[in-house]
Protein backbone atom coordinates (compact mmCIF):
# COMPACT_ATOMS: atom_id res chain seq x y z
CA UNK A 1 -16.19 4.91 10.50
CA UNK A 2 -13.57 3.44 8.41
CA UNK A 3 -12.78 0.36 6.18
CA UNK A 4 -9.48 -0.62 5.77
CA UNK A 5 -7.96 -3.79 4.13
CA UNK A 6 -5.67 -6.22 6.20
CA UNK A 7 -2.46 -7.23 5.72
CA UNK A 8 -2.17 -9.65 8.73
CA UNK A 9 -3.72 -13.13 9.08
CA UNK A 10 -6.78 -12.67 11.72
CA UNK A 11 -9.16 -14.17 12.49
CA UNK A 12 -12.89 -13.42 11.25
CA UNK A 13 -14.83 -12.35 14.46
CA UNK A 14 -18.26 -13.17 13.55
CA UNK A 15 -19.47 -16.66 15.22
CA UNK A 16 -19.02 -19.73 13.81
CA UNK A 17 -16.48 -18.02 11.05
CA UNK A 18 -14.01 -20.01 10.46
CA UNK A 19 -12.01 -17.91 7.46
CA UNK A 20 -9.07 -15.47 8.04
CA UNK A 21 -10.40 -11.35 8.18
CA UNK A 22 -9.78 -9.24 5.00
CA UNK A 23 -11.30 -5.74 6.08
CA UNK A 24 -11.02 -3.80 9.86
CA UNK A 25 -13.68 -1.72 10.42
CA UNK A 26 -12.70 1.10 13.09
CA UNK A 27 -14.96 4.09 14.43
CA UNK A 28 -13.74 7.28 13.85
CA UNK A 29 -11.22 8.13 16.64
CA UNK A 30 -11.84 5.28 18.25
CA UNK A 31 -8.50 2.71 19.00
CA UNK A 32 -8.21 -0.31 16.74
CA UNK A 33 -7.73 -2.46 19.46
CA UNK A 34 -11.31 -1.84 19.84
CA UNK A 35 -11.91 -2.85 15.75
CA UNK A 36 -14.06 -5.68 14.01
CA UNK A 37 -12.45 -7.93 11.43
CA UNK A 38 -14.55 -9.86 9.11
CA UNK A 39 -13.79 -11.61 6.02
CA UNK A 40 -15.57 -10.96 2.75
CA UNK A 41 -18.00 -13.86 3.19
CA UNK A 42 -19.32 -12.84 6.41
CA UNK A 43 -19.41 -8.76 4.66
CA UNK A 44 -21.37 -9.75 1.71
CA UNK A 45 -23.57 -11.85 3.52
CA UNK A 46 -23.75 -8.68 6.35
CA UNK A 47 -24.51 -6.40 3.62
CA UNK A 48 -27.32 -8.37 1.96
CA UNK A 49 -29.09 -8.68 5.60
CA UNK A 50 -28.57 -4.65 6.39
CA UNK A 51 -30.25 -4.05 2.74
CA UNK A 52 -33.68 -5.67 3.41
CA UNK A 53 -33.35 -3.01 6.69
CA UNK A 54 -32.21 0.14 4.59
CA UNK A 55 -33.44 0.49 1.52
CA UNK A 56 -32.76 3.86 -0.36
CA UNK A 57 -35.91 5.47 -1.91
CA UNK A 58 -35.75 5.89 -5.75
CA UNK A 59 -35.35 9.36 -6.97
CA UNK A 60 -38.69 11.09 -8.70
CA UNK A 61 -39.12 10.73 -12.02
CA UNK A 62 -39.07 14.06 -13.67
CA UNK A 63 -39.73 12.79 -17.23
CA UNK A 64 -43.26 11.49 -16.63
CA UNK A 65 -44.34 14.86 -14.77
CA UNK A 66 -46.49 17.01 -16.65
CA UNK A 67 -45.43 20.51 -16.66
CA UNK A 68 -47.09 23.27 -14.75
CA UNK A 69 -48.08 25.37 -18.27
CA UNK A 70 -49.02 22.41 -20.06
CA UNK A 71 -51.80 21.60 -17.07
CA UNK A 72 -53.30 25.19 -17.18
């Protein structure tokens, strides 16, 4: 998938949207006829909802481990 910024006034095609797009988002080799514009209202707001979905695990903590000599 790619993001790419426009340059021409479209519309925002999420409902009830009323703003102009800023970013196309187009599928790898698919045709941008077949793209979705959204504005950066409706992409913030997009990305807030998709992070209560997917939410990266934290990585392990390697200071608080004990290490293997000191436990023998």
């Amino acid at each position: 998938m790619q993001v790419n910024k426009l340059s021409v006034k479209t519309k925002c095609e999420m409902p009830m949207c009323k703003n102009y797009a800023a970013y196309q988002f187009v599928a790898d080799g698919g045709d941008k006829r077949n793209s979705l514009n959204l504005c950066e209202d409706c992409i913030k707001e997009l990305y807030g909802q998709i992070g209560k979905i997917l939410t990266p695990k934290s990585p392990k903590n390697m200071l608080n481990k004990k290490s293997a000599k000191e436990s023998v």
